[in-house]
PDB file of N, CA and C in Angstrom:
ATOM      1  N   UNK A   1      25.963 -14.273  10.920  1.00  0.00           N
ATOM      2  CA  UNK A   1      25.235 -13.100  10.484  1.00  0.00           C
ATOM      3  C   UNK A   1      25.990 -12.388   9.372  1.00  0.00           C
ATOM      4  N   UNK A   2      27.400 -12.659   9.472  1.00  0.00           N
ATOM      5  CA  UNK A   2      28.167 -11.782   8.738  1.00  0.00           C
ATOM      6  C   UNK A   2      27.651 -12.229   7.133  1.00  0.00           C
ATOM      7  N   UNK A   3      27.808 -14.221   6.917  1.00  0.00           N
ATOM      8  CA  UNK A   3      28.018 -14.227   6.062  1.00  0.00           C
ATOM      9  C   UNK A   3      26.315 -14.219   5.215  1.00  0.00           C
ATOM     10  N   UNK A   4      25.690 -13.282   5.853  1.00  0.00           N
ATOM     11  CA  UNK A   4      23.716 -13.595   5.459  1.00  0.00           C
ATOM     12  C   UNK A   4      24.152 -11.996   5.040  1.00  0.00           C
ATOM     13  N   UNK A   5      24.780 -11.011   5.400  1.00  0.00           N
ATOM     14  CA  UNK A   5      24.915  -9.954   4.819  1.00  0.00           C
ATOM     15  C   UNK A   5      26.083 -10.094   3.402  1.00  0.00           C
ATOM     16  N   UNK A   6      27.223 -10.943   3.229  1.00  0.00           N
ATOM     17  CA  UNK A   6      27.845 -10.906   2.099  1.00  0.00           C
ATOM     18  C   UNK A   6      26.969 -11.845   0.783  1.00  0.00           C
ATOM     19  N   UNK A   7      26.291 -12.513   1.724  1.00  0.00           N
ATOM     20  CA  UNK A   7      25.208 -13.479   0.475  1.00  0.00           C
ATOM     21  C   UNK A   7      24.032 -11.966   0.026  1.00  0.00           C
ATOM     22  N   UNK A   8      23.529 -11.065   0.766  1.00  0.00           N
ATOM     23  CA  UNK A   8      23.071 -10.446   0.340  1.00  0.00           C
ATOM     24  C   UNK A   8      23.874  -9.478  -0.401  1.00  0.00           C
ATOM     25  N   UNK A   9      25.097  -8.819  -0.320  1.00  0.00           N
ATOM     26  CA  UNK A   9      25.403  -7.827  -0.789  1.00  0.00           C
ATOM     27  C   UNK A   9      25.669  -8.665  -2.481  1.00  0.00           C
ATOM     28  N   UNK A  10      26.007  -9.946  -2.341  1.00  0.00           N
ATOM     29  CA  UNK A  10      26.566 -10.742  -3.411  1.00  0.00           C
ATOM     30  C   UNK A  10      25.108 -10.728  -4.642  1.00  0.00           C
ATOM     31  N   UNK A  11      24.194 -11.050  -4.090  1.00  0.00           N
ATOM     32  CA  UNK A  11      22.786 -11.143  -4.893  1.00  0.00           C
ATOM     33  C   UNK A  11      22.478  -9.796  -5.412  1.00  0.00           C
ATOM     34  N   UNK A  12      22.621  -8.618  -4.601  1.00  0.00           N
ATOM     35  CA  UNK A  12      22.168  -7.429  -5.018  1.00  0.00           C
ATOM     36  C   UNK A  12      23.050  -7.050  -6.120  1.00  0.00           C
ATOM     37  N   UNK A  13      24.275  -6.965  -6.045  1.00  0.00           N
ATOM     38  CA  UNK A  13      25.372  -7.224  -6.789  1.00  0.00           C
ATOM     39  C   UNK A  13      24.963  -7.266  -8.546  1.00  0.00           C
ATOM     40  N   UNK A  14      24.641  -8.877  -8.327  1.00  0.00           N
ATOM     41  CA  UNK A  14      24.305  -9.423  -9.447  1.00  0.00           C
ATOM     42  C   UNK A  14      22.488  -9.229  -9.761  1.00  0.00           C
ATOM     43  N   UNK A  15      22.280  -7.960  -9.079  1.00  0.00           N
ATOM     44  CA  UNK A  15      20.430  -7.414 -10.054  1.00  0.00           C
ATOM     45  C   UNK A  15      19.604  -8.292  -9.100  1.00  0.00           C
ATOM     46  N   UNK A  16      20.110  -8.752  -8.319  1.00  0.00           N
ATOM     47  CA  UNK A  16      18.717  -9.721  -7.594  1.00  0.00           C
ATOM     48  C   UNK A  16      18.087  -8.309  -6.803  1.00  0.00           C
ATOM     49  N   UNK A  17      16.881  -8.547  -6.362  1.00  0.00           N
ATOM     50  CA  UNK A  17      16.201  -7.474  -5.046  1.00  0.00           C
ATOM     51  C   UNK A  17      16.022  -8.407  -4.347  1.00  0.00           C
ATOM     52  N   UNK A  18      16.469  -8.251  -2.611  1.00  0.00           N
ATOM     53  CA  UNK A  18      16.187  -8.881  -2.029  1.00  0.00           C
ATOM     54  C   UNK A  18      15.706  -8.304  -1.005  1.00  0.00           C
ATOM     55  N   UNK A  19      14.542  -9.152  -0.276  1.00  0.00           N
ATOM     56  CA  UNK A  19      13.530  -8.461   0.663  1.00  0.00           C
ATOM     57  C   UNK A  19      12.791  -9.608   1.775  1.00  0.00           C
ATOM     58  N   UNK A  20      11.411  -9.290   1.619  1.00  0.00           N
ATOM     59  CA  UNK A  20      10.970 -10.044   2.448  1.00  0.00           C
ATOM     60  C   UNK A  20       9.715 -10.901   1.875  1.00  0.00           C
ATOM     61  N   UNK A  21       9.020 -11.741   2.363  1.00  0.00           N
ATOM     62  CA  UNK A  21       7.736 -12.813   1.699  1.00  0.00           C
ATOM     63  C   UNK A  21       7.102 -11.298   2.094  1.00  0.00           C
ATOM     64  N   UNK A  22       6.690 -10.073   2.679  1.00  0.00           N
ATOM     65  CA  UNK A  22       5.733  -9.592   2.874  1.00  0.00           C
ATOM     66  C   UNK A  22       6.095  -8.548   2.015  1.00  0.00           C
ATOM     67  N   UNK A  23       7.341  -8.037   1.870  1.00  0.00           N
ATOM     68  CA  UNK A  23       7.524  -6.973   0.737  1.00  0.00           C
ATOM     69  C   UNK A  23       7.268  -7.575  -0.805  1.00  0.00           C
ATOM     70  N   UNK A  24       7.339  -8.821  -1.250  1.00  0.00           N
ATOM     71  CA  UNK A  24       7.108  -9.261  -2.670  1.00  0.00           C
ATOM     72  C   UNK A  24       5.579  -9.310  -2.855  1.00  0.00           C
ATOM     73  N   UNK A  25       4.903  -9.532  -1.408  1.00  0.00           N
ATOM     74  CA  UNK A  25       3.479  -9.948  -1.665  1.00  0.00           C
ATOM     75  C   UNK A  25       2.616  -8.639  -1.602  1.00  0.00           C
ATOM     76  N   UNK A  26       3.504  -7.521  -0.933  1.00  0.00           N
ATOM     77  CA  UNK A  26       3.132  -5.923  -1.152  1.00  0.00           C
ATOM     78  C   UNK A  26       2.033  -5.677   0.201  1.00  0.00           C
ATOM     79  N   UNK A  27       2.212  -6.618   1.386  1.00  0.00           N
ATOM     80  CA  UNK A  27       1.181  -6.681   2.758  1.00  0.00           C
ATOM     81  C   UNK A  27       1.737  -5.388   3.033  1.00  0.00           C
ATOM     82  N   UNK A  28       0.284  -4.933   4.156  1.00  0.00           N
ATOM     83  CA  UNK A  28       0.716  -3.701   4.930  1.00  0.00           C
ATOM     84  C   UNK A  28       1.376  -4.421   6.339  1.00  0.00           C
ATOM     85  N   UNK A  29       1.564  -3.647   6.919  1.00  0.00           N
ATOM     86  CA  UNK A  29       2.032  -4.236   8.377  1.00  0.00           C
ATOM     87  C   UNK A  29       1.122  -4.925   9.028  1.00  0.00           C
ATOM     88  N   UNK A  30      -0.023  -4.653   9.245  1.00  0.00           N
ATOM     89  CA  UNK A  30      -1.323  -5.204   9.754  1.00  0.00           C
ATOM     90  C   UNK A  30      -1.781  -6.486   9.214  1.00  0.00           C
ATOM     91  N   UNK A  31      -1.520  -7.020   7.628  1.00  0.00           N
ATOM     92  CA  UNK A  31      -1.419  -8.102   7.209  1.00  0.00           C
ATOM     93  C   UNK A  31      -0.585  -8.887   7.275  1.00  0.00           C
ATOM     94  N   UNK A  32       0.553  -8.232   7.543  1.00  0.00           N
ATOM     95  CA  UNK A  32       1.648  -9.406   7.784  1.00  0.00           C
ATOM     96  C   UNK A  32       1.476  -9.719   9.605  1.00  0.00           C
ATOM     97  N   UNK A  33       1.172  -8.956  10.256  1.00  0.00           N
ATOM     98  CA  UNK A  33       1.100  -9.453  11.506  1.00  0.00           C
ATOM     99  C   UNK A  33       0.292 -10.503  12.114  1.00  0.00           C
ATOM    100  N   UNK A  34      -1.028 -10.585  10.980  1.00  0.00           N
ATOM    101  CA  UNK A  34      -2.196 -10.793  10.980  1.00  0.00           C
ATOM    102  C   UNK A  34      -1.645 -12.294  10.716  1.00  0.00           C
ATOM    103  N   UNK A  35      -0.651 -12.538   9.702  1.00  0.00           N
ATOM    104  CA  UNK A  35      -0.284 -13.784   8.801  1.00  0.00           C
ATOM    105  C   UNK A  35       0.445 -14.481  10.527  1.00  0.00           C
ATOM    106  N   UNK A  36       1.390 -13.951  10.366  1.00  0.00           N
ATOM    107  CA  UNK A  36       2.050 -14.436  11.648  1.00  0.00           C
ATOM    108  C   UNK A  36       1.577 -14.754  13.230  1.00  0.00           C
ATOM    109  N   UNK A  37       0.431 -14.273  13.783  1.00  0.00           N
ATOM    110  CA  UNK A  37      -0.478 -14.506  14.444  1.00  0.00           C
ATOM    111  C   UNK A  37      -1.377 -15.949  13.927  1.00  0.00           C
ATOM    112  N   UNK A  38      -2.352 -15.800  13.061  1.00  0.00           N
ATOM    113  CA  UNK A  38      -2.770 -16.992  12.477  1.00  0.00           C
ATOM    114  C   UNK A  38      -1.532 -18.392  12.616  1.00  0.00           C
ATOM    115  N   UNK A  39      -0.396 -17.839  12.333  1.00  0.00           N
ATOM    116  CA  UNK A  39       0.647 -18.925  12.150  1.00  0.00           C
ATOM    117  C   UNK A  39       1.065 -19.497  13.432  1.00  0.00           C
ATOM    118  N   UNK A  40       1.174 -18.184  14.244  1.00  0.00           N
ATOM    119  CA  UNK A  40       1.557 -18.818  15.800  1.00  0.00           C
ATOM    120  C   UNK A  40       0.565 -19.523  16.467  1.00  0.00           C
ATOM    121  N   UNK A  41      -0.807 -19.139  15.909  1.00  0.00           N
ATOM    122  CA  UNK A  41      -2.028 -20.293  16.519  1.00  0.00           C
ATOM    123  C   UNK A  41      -2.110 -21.761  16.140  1.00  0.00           C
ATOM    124  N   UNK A  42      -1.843 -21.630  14.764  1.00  0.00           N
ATOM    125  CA  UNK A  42      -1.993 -22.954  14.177  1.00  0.00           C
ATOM    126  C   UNK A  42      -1.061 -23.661  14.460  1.00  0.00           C
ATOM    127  N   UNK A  43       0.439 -23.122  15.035  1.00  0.00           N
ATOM    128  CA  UNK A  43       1.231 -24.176  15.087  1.00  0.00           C
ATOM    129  C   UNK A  43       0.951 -24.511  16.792  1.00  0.00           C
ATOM    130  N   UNK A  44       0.243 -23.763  17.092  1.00  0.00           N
ATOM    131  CA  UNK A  44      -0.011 -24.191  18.761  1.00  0.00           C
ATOM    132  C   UNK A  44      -1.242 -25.086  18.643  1.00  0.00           C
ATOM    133  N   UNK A  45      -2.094 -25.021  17.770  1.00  0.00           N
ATOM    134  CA  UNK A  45      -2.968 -25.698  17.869  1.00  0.00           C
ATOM    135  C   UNK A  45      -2.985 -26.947  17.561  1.00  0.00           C
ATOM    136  N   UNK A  46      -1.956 -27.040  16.589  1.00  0.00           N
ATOM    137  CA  UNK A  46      -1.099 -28.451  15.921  1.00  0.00           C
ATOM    138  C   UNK A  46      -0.188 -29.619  17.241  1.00  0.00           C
ATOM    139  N   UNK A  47       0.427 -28.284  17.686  1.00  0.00           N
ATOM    140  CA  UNK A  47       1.446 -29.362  18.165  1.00  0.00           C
ATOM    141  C   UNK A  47       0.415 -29.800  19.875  1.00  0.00           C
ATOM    142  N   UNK A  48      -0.474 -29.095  20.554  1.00  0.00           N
ATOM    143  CA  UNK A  48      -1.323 -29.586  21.474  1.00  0.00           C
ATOM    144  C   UNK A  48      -2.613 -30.865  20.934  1.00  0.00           C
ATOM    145  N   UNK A  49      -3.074 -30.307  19.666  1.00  0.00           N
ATOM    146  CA  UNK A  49      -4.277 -31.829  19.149  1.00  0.00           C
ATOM    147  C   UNK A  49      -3.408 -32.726  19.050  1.00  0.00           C
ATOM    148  N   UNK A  50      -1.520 -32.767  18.578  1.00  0.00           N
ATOM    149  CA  UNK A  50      -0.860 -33.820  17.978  1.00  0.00           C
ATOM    150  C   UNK A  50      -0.743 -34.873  19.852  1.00  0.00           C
ATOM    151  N   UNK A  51      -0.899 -33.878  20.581  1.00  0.00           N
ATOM    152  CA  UNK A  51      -0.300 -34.568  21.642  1.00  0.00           C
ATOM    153  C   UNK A  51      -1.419 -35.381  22.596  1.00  0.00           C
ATOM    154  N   UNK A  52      -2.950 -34.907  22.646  1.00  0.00           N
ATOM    155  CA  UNK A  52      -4.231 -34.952  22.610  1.00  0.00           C
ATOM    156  C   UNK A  52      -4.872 -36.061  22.027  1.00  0.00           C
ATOM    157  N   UNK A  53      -5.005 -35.662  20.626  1.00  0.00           N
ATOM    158  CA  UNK A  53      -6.401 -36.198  19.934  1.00  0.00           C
ATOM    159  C   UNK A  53      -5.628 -36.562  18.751  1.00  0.00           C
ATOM    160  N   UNK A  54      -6.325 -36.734  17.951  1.00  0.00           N
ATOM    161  CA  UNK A  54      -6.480 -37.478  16.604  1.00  0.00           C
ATOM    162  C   UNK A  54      -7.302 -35.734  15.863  1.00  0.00           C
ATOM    163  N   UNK A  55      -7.171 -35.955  14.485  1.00  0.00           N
ATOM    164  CA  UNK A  55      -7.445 -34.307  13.886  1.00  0.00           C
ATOM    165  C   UNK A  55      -9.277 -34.872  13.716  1.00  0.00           C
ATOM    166  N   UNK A  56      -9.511 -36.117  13.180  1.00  0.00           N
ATOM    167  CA  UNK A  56     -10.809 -37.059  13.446  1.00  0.00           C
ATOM    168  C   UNK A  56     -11.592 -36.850  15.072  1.00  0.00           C
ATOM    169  N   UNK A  57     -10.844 -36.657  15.729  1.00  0.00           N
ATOM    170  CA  UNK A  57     -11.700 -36.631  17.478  1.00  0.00           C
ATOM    171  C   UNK A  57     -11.890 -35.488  17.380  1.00  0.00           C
ATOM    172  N   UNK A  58     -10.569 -34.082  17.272  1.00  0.00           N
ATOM    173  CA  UNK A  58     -10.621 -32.881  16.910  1.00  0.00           C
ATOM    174  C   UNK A  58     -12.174 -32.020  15.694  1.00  0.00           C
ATOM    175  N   UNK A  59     -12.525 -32.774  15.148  1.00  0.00           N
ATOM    176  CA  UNK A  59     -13.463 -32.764  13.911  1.00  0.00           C
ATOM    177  C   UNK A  59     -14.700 -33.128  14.836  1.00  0.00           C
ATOM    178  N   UNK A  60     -14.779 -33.577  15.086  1.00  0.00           N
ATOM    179  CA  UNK A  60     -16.066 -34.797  15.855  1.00  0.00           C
ATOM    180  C   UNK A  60     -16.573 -33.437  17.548  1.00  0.00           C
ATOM    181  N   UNK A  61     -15.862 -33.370  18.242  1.00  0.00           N
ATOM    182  CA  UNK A  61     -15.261 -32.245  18.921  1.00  0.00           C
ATOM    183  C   UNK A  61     -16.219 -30.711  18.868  1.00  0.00           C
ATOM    184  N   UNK A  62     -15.763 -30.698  17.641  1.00  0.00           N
ATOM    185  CA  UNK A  62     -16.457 -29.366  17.336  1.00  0.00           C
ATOM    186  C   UNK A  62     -17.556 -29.164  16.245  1.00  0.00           C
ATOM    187  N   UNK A  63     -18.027 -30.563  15.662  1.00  0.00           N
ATOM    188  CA  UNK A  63     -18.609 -30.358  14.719  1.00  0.00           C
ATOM    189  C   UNK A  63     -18.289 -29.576  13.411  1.00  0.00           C
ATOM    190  N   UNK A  64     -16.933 -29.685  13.136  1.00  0.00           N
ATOM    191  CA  UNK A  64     -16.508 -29.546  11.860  1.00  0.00           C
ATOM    192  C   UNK A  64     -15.914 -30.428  11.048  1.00  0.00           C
ATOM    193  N   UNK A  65     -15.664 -29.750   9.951  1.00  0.00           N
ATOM    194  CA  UNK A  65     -14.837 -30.426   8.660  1.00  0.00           C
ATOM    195  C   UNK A  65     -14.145 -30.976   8.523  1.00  0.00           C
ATOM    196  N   UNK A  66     -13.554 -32.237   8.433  1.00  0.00           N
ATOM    197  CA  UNK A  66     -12.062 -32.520   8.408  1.00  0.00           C
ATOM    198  C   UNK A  66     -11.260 -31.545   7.427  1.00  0.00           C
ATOM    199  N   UNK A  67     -11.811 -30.778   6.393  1.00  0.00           N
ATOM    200  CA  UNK A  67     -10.714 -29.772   5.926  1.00  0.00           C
ATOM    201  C   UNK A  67     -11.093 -28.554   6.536  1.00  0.00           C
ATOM    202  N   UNK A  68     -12.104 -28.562   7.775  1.00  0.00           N
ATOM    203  CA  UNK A  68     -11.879 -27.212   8.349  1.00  0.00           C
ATOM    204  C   UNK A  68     -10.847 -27.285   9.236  1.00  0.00           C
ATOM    205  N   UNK A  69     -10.415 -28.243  10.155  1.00  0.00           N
ATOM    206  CA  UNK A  69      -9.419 -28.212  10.859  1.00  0.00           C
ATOM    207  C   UNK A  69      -8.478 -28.152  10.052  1.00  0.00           C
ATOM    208  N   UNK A  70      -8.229 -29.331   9.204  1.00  0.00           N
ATOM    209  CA  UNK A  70      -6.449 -29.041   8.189  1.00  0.00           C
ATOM    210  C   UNK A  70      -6.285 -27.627   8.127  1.00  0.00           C
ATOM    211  N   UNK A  71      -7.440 -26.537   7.889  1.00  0.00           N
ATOM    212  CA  UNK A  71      -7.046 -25.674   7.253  1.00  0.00           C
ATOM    213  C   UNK A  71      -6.671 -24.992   8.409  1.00  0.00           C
ATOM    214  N   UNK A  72      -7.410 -24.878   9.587  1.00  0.00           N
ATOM    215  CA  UNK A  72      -7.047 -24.082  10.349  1.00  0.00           C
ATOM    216  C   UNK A  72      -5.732 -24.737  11.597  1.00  0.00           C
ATOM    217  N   UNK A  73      -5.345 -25.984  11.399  1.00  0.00           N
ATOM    218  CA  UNK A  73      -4.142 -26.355  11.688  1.00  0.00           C
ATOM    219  C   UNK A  73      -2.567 -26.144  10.658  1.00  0.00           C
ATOM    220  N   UNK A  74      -3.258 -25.573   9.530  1.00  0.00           N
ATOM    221  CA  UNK A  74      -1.907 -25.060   8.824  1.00  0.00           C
ATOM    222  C   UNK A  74      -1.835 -23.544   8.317  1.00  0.00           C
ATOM    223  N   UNK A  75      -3.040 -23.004   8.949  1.00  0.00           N
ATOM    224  CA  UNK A  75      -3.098 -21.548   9.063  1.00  0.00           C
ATOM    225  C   UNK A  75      -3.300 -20.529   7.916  1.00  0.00           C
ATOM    226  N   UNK A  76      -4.100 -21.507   7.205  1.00  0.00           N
ATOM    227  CA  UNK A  76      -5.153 -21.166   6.354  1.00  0.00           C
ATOM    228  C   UNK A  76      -5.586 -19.427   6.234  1.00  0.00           C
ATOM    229  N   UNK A  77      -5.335 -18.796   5.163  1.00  0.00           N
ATOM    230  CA  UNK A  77      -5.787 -17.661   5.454  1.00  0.00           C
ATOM    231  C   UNK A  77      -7.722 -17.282   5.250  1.00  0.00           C
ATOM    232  N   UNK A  78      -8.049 -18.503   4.456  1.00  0.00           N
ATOM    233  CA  UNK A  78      -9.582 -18.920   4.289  1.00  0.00           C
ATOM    234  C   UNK A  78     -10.620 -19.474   5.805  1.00  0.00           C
ATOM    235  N   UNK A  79      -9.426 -20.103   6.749  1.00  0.00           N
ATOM    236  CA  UNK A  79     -10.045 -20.642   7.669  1.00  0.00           C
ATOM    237  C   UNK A  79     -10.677 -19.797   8.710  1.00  0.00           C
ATOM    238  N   UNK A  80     -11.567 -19.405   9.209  1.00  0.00           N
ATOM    239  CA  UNK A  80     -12.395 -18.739  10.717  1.00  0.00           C
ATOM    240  C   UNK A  80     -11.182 -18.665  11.484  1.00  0.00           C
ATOM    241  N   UNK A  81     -11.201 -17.740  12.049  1.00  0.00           N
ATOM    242  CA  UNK A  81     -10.393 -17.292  13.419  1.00  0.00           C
ATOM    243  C   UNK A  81     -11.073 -18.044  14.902  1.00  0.00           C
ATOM    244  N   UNK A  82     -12.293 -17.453  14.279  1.00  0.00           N
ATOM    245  CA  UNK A  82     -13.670 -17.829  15.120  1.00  0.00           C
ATOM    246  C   UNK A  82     -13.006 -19.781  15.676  1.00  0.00           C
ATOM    247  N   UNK A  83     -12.952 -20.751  14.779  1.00  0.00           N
ATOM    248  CA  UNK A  83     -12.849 -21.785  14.520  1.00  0.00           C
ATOM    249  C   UNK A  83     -11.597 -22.056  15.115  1.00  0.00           C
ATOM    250  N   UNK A  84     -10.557 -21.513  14.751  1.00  0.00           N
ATOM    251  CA  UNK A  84      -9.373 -21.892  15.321  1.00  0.00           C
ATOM    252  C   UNK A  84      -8.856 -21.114  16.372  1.00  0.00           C
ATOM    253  N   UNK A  85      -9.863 -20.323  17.580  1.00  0.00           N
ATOM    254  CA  UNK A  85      -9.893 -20.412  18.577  1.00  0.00           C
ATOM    255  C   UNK A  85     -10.544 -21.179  19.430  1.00  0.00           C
ATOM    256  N   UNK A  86     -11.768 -21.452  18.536  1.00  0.00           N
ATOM    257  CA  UNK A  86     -12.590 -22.519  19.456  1.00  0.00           C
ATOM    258  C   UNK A  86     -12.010 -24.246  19.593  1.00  0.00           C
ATOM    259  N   UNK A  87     -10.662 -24.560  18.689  1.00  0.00           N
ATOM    260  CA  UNK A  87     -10.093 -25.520  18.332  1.00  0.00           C
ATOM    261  C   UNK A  87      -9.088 -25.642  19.218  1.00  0.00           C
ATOM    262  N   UNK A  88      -8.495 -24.258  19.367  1.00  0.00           N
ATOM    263  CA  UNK A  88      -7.613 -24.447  20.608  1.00  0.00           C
ATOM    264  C   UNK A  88      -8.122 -24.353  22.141  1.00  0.00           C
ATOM    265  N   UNK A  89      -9.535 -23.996  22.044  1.00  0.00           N
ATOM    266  CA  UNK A  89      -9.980 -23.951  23.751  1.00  0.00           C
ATOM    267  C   UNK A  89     -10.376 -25.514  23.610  1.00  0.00           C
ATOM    268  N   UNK A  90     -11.334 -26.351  22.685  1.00  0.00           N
ATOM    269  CA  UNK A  90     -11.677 -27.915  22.799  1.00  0.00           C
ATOM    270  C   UNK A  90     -10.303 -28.766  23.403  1.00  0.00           C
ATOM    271  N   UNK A  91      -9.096 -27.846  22.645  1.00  0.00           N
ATOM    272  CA  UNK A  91      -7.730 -28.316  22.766  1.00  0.00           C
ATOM    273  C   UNK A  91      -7.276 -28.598  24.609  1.00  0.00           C
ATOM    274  N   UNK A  92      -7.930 -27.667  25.344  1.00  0.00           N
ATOM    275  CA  UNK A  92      -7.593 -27.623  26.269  1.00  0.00           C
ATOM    276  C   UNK A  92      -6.623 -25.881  27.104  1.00  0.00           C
ATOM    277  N   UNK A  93      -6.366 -25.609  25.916  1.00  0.00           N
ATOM    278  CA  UNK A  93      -5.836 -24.200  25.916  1.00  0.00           C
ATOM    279  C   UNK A  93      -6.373 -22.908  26.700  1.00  0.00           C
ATOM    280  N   UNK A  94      -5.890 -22.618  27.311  1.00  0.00           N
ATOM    281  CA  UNK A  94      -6.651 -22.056  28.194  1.00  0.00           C
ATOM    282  C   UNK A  94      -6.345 -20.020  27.693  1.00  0.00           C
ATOM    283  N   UNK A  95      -7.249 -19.421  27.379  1.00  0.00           N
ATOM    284  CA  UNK A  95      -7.048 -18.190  27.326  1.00  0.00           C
ATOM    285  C   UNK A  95      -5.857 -16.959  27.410  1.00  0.00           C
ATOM    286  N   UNK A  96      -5.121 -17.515  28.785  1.00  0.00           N
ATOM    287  CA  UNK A  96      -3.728 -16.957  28.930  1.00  0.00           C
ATOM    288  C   UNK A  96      -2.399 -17.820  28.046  1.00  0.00           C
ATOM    289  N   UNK A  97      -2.822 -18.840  27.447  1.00  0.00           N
ATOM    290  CA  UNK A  97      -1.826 -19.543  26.664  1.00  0.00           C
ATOM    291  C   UNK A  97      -2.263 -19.142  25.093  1.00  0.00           C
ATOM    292  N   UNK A  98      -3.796 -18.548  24.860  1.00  0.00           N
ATOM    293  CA  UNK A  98      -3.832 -18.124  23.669  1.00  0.00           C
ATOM    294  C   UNK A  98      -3.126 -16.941  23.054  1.00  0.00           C
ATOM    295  N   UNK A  99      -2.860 -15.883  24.394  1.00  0.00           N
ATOM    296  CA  UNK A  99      -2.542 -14.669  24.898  1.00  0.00           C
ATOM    297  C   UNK A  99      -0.924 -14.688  24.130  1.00  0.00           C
ATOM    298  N   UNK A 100      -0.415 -15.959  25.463  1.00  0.00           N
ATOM    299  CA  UNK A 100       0.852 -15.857  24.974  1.00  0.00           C
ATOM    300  C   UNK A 100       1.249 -16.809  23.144  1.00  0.00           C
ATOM    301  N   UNK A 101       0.218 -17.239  22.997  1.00  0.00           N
ATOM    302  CA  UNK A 101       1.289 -17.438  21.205  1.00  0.00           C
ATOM    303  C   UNK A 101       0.680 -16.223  20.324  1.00  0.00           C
ATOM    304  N   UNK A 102       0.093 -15.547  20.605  1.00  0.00           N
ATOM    305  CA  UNK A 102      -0.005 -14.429  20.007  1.00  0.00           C
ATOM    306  C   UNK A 102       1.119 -13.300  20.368  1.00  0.00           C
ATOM    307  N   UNK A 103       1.214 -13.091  21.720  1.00  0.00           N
ATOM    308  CA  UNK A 103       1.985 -12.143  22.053  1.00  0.00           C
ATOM    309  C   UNK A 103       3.961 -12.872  21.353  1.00  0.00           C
ATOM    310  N   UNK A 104       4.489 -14.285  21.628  1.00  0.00           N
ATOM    311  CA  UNK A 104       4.982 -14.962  20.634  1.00  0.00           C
ATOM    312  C   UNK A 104       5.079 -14.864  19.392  1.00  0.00           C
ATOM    313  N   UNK A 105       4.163 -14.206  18.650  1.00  0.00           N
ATOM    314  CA  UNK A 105       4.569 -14.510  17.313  1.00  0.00           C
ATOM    315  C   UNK A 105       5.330 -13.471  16.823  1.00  0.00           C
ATOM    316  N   UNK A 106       6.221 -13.845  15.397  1.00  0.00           N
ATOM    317  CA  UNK A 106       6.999 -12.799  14.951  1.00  0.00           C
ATOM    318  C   UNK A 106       6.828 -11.775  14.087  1.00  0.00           C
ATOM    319  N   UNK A 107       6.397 -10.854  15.221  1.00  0.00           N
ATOM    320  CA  UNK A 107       5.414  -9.055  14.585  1.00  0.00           C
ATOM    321  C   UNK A 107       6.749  -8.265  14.565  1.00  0.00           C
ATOM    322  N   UNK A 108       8.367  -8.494  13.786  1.00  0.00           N
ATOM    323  CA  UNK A 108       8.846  -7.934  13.222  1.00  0.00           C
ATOM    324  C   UNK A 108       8.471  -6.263  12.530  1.00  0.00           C
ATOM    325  N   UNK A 109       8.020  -7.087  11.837  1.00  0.00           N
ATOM    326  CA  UNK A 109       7.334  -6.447  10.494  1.00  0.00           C
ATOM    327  C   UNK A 109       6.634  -5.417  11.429  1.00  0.00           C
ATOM    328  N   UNK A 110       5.663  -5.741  12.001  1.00  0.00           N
ATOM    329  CA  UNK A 110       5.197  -4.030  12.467  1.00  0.00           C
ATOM    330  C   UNK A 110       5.835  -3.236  13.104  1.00  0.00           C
ATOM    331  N   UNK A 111       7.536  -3.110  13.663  1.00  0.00           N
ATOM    332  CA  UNK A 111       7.822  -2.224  13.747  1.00  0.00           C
ATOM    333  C   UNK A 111       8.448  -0.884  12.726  1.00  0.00           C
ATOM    334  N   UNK A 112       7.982  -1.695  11.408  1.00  0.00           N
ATOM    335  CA  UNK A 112       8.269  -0.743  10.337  1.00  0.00           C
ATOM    336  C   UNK A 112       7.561   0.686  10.479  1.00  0.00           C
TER     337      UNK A 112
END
């Protein structure tokens, strides 16, 4: 930890600003939580179809896209929520496991 604070004091030093992907992109708290939620689904939804199905059975499944799943397996900010909950219940996922990768994800940021 020590040396993630002398790499920072070293960058600031030399004119760098250093911050966060949500401070450069100028999110409120609610968007960045929003990002990180989406993220904790998709990677749950990823690593249960990987263990499951094929992203093709997954598609077939629900009557979607093969780039609607990609998108909503890499957490797509374009993709349905709608979609990549209904991807993780086809998944097998059961409601209290949706609960917990949400409650899981890293909402840092909103205690600003």
């Amino acid at each position: 930890m020590d040396m993630e604070k002398a790499k920072r004091e070293r960058l600031q030093a030399k004119g760098w600003v250093v911050g966060t992907v949500a401070d450069f992109l100028e999110l409120t708290p609610e968007e960045s939580a929003l990002v990180e939620i989406r993220l904790a689904l998709s990677k749950q939804l990823r690593e249960r179809r990987e263990d499951m199905m094929t992203q093709a059975q997954l598609t077939e499944k629900l009557d979607a896209s093969p780039q609607q799943i990609a998108g909503v397996e890499v957490g797509d900010g374009e993709a349905s929520l709608d979609l990549l909950v209904r991807a993780l219940l086809a998944s097998g996922a059961t409601p209290l496991e949706i609960g917990k990768a949400i409650a899981g994800a890293d909402l840092a940021t909103r205690a600003d």
